[in-house]
PDB file of N, CA and C in Angstrom:
ATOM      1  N   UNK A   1       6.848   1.587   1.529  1.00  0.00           N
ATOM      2  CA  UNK A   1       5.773   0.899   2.243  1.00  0.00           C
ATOM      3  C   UNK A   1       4.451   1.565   1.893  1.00  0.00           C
ATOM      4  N   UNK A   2       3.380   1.145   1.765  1.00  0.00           N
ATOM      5  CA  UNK A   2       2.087   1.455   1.456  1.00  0.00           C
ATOM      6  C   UNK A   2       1.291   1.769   2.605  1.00  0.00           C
ATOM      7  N   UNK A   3       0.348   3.000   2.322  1.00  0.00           N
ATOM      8  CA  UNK A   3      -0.315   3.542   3.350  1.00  0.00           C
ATOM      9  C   UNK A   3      -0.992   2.051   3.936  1.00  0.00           C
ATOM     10  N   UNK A   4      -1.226   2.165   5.319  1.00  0.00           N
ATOM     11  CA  UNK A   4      -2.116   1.330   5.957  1.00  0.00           C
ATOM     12  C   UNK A   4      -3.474   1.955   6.763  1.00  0.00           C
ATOM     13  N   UNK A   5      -4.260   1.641   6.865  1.00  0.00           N
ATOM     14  CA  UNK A   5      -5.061   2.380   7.171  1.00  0.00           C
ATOM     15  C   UNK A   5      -6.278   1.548   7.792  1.00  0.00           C
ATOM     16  N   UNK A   6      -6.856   2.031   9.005  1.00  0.00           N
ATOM     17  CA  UNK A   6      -7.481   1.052  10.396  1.00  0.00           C
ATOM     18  C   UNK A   6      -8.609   1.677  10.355  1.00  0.00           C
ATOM     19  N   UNK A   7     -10.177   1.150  10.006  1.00  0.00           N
ATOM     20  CA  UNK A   7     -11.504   1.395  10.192  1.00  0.00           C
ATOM     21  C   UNK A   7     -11.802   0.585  11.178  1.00  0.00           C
ATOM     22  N   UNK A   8     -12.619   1.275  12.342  1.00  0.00           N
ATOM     23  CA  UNK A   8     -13.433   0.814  13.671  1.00  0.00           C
ATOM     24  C   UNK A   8     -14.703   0.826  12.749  1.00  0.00           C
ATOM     25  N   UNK A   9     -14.947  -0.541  12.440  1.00  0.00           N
ATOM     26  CA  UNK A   9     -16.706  -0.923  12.030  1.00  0.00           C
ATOM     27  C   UNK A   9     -17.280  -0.708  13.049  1.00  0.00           C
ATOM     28  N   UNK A  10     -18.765   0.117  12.792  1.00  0.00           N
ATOM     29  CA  UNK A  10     -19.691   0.315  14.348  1.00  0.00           C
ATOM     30  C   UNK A  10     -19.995  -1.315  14.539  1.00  0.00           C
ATOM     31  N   UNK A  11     -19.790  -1.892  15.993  1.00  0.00           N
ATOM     32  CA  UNK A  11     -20.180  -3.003  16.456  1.00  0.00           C
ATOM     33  C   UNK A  11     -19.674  -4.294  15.295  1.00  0.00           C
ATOM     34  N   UNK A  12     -18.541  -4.041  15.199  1.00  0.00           N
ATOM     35  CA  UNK A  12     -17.882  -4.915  14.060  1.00  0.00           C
ATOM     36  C   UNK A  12     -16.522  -5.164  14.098  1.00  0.00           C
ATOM     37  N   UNK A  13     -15.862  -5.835  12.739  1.00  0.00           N
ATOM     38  CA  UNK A  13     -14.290  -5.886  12.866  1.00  0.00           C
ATOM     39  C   UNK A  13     -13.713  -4.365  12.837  1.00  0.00           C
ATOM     40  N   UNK A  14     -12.249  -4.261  12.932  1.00  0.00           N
ATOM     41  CA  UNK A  14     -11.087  -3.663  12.799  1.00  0.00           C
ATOM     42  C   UNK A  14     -10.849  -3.509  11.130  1.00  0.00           C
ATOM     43  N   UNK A  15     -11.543  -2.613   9.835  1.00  0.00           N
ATOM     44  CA  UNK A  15     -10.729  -3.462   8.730  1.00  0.00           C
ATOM     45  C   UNK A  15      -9.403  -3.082   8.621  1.00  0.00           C
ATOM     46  N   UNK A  16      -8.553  -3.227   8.260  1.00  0.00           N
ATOM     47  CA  UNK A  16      -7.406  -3.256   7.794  1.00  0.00           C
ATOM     48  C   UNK A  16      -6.966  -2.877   6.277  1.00  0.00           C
ATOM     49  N   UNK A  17      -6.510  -1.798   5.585  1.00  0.00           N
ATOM     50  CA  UNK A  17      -6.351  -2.083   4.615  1.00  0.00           C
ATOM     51  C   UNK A  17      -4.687  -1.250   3.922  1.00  0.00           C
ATOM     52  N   UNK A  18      -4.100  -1.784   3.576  1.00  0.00           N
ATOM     53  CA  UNK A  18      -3.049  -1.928   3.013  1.00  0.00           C
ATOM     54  C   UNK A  18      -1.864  -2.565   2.906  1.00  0.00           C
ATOM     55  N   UNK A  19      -2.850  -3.961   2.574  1.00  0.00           N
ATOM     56  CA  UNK A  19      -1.650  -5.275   2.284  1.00  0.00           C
ATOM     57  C   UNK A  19      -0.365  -5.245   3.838  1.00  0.00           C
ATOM     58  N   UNK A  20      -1.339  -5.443   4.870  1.00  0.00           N
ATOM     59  CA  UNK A  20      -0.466  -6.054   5.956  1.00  0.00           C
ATOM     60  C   UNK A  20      -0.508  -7.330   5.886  1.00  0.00           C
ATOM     61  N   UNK A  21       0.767  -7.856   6.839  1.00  0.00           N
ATOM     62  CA  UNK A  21       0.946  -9.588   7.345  1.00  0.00           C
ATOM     63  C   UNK A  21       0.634  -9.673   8.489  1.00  0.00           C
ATOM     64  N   UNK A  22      -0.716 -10.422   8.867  1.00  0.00           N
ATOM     65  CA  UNK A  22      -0.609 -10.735  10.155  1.00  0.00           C
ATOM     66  C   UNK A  22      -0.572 -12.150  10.484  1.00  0.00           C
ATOM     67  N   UNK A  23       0.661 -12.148  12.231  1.00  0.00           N
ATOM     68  CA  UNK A  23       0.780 -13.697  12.337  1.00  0.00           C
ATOM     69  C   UNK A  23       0.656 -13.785  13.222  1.00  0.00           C
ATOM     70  N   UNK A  24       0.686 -14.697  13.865  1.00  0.00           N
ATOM     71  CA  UNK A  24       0.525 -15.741  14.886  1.00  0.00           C
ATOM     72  C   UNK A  24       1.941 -15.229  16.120  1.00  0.00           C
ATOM     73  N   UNK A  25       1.521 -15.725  17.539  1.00  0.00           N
ATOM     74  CA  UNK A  25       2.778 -15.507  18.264  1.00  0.00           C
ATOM     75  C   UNK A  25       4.033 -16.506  17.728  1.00  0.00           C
ATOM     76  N   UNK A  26       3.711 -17.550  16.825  1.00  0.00           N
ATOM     77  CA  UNK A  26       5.124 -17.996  16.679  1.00  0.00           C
ATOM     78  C   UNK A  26       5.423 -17.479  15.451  1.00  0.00           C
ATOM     79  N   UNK A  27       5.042 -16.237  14.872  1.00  0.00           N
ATOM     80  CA  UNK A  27       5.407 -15.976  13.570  1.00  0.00           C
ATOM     81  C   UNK A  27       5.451 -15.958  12.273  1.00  0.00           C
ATOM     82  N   UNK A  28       3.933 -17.248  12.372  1.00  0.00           N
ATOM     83  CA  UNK A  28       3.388 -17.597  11.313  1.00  0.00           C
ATOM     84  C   UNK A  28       2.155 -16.853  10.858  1.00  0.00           C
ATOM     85  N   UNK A  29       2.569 -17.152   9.383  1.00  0.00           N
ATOM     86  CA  UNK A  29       1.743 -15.789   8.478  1.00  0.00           C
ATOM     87  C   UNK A  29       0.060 -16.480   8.483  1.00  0.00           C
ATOM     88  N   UNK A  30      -0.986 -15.768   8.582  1.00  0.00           N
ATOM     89  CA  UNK A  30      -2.305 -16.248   8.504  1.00  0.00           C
ATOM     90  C   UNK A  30      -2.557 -16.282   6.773  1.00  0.00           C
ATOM     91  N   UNK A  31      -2.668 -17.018   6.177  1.00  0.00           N
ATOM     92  CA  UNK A  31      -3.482 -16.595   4.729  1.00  0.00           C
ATOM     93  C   UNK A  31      -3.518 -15.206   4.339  1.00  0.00           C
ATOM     94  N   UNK A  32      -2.933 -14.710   3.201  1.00  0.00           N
ATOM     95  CA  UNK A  32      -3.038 -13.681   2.704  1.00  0.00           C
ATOM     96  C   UNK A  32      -4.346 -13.311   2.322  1.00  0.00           C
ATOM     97  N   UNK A  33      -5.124 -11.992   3.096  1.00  0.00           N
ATOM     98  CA  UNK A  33      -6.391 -11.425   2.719  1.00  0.00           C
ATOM     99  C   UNK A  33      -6.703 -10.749   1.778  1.00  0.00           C
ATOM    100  N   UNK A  34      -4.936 -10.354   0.878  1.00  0.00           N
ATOM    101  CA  UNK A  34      -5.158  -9.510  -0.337  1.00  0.00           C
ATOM    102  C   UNK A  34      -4.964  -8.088   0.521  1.00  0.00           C
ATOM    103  N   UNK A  35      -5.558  -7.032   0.044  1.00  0.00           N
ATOM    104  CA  UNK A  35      -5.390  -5.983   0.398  1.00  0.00           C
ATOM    105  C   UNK A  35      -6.149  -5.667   1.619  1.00  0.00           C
ATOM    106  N   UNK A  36      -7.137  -6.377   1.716  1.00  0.00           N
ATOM    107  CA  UNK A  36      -8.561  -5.625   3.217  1.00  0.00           C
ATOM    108  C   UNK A  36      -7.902  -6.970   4.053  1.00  0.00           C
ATOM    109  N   UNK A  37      -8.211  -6.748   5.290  1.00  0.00           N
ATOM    110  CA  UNK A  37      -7.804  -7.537   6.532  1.00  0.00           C
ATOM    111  C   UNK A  37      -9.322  -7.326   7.380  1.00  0.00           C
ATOM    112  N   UNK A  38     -10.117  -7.929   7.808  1.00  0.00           N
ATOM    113  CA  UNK A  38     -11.260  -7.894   8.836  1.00  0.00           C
ATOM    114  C   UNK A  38     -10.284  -8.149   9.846  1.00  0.00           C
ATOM    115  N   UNK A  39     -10.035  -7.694  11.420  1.00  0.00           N
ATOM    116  CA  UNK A  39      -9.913  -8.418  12.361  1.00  0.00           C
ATOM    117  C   UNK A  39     -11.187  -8.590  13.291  1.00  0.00           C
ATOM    118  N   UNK A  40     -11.519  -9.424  13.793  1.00  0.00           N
ATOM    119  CA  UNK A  40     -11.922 -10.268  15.287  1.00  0.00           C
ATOM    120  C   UNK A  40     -12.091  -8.854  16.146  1.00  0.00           C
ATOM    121  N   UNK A  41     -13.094  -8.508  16.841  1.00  0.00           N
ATOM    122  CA  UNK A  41     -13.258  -7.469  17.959  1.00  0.00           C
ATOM    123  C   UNK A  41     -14.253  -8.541  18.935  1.00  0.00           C
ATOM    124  N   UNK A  42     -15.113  -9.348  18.297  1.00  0.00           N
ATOM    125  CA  UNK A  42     -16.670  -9.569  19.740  1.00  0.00           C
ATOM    126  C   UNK A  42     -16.160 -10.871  20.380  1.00  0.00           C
ATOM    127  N   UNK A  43     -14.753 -11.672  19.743  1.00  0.00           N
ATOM    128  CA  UNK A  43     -14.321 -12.669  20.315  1.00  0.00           C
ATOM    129  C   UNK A  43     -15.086 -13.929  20.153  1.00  0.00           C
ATOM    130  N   UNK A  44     -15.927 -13.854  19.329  1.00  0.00           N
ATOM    131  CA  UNK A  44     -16.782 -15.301  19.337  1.00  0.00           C
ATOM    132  C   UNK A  44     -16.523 -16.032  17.106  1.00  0.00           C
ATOM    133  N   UNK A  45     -15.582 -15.086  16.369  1.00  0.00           N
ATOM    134  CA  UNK A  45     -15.339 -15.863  15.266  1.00  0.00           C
ATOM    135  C   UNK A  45     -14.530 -17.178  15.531  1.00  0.00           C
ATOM    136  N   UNK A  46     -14.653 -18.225  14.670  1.00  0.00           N
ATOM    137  CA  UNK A  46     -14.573 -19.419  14.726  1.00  0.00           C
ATOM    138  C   UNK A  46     -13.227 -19.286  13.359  1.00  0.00           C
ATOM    139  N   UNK A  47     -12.918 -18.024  13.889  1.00  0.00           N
ATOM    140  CA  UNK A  47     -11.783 -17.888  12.711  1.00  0.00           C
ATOM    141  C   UNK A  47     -10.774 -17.136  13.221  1.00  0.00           C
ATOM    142  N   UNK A  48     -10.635 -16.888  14.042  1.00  0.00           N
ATOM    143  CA  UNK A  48      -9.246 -15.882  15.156  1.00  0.00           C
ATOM    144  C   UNK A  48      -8.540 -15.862  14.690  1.00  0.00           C
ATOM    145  N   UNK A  49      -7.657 -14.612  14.629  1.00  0.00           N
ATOM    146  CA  UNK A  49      -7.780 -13.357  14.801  1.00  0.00           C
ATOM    147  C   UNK A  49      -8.997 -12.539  13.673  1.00  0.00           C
ATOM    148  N   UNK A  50      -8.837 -13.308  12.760  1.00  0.00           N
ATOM    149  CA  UNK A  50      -9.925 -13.148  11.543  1.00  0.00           C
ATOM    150  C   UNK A  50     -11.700 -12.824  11.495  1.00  0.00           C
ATOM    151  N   UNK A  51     -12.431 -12.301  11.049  1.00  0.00           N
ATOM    152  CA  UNK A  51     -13.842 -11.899  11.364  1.00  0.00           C
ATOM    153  C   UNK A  51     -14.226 -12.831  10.657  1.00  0.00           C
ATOM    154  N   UNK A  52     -15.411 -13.513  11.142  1.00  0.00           N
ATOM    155  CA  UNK A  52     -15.940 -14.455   9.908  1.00  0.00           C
ATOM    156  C   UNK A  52     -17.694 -13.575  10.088  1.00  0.00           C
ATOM    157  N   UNK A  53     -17.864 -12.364  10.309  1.00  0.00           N
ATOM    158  CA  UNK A  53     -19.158 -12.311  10.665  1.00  0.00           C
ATOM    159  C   UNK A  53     -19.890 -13.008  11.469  1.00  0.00           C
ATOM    160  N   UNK A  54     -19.798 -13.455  12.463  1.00  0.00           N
ATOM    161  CA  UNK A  54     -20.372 -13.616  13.695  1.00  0.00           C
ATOM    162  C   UNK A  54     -20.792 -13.076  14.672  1.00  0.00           C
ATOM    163  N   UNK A  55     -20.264 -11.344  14.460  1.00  0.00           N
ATOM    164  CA  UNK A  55     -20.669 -10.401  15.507  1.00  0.00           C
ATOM    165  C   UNK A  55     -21.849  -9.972  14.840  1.00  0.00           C
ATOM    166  N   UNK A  56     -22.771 -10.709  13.981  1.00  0.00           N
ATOM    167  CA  UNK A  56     -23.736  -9.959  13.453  1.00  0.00           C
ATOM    168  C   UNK A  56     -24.617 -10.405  14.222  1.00  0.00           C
ATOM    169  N   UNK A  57     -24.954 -12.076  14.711  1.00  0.00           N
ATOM    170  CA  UNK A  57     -25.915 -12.882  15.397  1.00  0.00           C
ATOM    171  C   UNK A  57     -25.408 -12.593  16.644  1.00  0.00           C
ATOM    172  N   UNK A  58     -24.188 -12.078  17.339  1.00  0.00           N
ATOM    173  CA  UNK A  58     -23.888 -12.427  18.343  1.00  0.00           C
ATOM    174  C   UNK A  58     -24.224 -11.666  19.522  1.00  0.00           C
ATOM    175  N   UNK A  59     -24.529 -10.483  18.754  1.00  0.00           N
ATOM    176  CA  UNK A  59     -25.205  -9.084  19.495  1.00  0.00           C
ATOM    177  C   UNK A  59     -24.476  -8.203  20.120  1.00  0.00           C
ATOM    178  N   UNK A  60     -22.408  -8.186  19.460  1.00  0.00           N
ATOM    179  CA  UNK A  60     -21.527  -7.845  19.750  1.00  0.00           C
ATOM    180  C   UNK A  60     -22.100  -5.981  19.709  1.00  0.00           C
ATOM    181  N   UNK A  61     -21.852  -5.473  20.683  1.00  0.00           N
ATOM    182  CA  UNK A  61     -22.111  -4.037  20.249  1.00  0.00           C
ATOM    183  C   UNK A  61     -20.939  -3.549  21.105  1.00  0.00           C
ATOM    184  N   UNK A  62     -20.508  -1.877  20.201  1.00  0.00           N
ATOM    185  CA  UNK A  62     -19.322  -1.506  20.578  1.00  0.00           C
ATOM    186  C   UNK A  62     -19.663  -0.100  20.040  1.00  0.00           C
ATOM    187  N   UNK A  63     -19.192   1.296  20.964  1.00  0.00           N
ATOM    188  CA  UNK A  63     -19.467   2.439  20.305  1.00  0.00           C
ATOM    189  C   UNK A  63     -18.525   3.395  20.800  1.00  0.00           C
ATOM    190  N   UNK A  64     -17.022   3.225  19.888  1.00  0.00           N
ATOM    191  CA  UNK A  64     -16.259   4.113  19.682  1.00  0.00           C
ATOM    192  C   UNK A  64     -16.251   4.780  18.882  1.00  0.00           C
ATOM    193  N   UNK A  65     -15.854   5.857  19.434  1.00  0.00           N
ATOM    194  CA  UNK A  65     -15.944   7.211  18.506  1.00  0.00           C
ATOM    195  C   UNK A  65     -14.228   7.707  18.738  1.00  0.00           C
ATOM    196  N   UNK A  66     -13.603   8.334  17.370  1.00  0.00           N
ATOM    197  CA  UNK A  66     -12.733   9.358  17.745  1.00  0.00           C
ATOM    198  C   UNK A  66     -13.009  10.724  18.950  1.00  0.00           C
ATOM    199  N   UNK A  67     -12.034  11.152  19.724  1.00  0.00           N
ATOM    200  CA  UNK A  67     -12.807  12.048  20.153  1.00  0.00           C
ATOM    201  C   UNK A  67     -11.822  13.379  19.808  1.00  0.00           C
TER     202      UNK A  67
END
């Protein structure tokens, strides 16, 4: 299995990167993103679970830090 590995964008998506599948509650696969995955954090993409950049206009702000 290939490393996977989860970036918290400041005030942004989740990226995702190492060729995961993500699906749906009935199990269905979303379009393959290739290797990077954006997910959805500000709840207003018109593309769920998926980021379409919308938290840029949307004024989504978020400030996690490791601690």
């Amino acid at each position: 299995m290939a490393d996977v590995n989860i970036q918290v964008m400041d005030s942004g998506p989740y990226l995702v990167q190492g060729g995961v599948d993500v699906k749906d509650a009935d199990g269905n696969s979303y379009p393959d993103g290739g290797d990077t995955v954006a997910l959805c954090r500000c709840g207003n993409s018109s593309n769920k679970p998926l980021c379409d950049g919308t938290h840029a206009t949307a004024g989504f702000e978020a400030s996690e830090r490791a601690s």
